[in-house]
Structures are given as C-alpha cells and as structure tokens.
C-alpha atoms as a PDB file:
ATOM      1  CA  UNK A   1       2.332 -15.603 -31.260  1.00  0.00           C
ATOM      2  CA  UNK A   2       4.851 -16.105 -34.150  1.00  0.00           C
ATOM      3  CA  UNK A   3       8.507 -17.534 -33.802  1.00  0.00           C
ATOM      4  CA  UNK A   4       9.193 -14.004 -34.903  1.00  0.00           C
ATOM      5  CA  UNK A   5       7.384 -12.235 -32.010  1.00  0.00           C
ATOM      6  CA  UNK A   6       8.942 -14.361 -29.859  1.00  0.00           C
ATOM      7  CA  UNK A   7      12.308 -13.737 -30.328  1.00  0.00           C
ATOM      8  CA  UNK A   8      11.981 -10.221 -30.523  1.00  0.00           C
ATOM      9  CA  UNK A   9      10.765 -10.405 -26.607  1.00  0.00           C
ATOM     10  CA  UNK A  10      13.174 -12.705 -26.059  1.00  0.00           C
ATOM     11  CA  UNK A  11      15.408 -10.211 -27.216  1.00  0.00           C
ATOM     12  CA  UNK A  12      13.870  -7.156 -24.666  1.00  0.00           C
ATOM     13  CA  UNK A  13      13.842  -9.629 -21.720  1.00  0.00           C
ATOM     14  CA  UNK A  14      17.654 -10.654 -22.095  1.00  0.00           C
ATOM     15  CA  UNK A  15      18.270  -6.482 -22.624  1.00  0.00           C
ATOM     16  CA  UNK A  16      16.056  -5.978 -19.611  1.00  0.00           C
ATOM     17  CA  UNK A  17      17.967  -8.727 -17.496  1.00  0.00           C
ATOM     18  CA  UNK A  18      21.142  -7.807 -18.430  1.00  0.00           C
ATOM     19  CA  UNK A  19      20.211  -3.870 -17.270  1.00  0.00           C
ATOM     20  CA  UNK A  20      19.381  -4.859 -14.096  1.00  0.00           C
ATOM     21  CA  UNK A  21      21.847  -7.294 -13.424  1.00  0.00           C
ATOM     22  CA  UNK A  22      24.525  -4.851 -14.378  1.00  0.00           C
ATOM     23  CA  UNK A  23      22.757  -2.586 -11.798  1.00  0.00           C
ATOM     24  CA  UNK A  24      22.877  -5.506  -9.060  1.00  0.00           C
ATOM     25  CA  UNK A  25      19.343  -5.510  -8.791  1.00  0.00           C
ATOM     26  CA  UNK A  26      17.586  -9.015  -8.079  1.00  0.00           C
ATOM     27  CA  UNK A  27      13.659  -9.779  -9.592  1.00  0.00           C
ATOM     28  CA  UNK A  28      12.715  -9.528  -5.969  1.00  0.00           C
ATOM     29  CA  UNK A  29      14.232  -5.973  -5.022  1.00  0.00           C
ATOM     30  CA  UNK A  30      14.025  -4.551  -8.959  1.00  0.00           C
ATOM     31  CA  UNK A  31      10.446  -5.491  -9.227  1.00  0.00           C
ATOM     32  CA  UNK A  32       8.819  -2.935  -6.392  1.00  0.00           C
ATOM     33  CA  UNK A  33      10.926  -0.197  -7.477  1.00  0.00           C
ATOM     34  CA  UNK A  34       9.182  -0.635 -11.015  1.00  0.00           C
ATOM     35  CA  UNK A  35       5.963  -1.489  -9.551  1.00  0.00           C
ATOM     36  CA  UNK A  36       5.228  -4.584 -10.809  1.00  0.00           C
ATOM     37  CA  UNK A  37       4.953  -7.724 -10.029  1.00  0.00           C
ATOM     38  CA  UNK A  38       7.980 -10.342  -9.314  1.00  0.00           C
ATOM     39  CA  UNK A  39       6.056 -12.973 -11.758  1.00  0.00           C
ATOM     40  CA  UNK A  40       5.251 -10.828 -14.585  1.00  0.00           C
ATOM     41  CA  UNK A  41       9.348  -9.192 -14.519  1.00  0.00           C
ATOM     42  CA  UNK A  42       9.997 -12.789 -14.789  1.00  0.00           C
ATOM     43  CA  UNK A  43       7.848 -13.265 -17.910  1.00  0.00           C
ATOM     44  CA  UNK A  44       9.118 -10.265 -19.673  1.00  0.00           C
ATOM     45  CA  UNK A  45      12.836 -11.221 -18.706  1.00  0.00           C
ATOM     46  CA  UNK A  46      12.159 -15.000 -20.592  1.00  0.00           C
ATOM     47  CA  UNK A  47       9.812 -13.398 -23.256  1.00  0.00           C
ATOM     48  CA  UNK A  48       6.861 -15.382 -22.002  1.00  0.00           C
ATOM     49  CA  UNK A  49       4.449 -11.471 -21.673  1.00  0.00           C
ATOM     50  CA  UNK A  50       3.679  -9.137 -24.699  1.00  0.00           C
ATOM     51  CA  UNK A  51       4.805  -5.751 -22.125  1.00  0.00           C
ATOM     52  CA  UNK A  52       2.349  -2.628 -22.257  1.00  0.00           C
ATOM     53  CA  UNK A  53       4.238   0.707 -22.798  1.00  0.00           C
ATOM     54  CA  UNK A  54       3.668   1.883 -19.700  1.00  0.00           C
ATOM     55  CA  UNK A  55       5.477  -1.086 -17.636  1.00  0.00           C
ATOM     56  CA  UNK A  56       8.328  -0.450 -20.431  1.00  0.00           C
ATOM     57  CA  UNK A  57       8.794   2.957 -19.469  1.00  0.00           C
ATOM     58  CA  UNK A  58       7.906   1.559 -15.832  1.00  0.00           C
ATOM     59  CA  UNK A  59      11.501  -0.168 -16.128  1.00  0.00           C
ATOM     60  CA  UNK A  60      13.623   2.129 -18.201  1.00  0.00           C
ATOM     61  CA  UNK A  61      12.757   4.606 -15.296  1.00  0.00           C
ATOM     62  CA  UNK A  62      13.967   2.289 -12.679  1.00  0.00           C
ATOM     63  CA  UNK A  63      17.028   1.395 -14.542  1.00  0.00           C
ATOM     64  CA  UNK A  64      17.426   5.575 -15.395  1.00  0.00           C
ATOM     65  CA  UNK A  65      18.168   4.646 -18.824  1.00  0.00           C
ATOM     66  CA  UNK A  66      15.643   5.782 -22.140  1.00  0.00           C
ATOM     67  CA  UNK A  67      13.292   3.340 -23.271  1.00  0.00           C
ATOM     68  CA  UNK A  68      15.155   2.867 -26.463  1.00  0.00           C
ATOM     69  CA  UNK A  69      18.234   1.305 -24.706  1.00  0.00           C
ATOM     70  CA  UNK A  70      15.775  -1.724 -23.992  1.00  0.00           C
ATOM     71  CA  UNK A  71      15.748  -2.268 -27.284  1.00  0.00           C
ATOM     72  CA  UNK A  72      18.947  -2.715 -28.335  1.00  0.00           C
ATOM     73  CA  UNK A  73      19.331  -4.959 -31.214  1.00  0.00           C
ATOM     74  CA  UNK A  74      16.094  -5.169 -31.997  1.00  0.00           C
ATOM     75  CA  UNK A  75      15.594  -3.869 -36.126  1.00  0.00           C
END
C-alpha cells in the first residue's frame, strides 16, 4: 500500500471515529449494530483495512448519515 493510500484511510477511519463518537457509540456496542466485527471497526478506524463498499454503507447506515459524509476531506 502507498503512503498515499494510507492516509486517505487514515483519513475515513478518523471521519468514521469521530461519527460514532459524536453519536456516543463505543467499538463494542457500534460494531453489532453495523454487523461487523469489533477487530476489523478497529482497523478501519486506524486505517490498518482497505473497507469493501458494502461495510461502508454497513456504517453510514448505522450512523444514519450518507456514505459521502465518511468522506469528508478526502479530494
């Protein structure tokens, strides 16, 4: 993966943290209501995992915000 790659899911993870912090939500409770697993929320949040489309929609669902929002910042 490229520095560049990497900071662009660095970028979605902090957006994605900050979302469900805002919301109150821990990993351990958010991660269920998404359907994924506590672990790989964790590597998305640090931008450690490469997410699929699906889990991104996945989360924008459980936050009931549009998929875009997760991207703020991101050119």
């Amino acid at each position: 993966m490229q520095d560049n790659d990497r900071e662009l899911l660095e970028v979605l993870g902090r957006n994605i943290r900050f979302l469900r912090h805002a919301q109150g939500f821990s990993q351990e409770s958010f991660a269920p209501i998404c359907g994924i697993n506590r672990a790989y929320l964790g590597r998305i949040e640090r931008g450690e995992q490469n997410i699929s489309t699906l889990n991104l929609i996945k989360i924008a669902r459980a936050l009931g915000v549009s998929v875009g929002k997760l991207f703020k910042g991101i050119k």
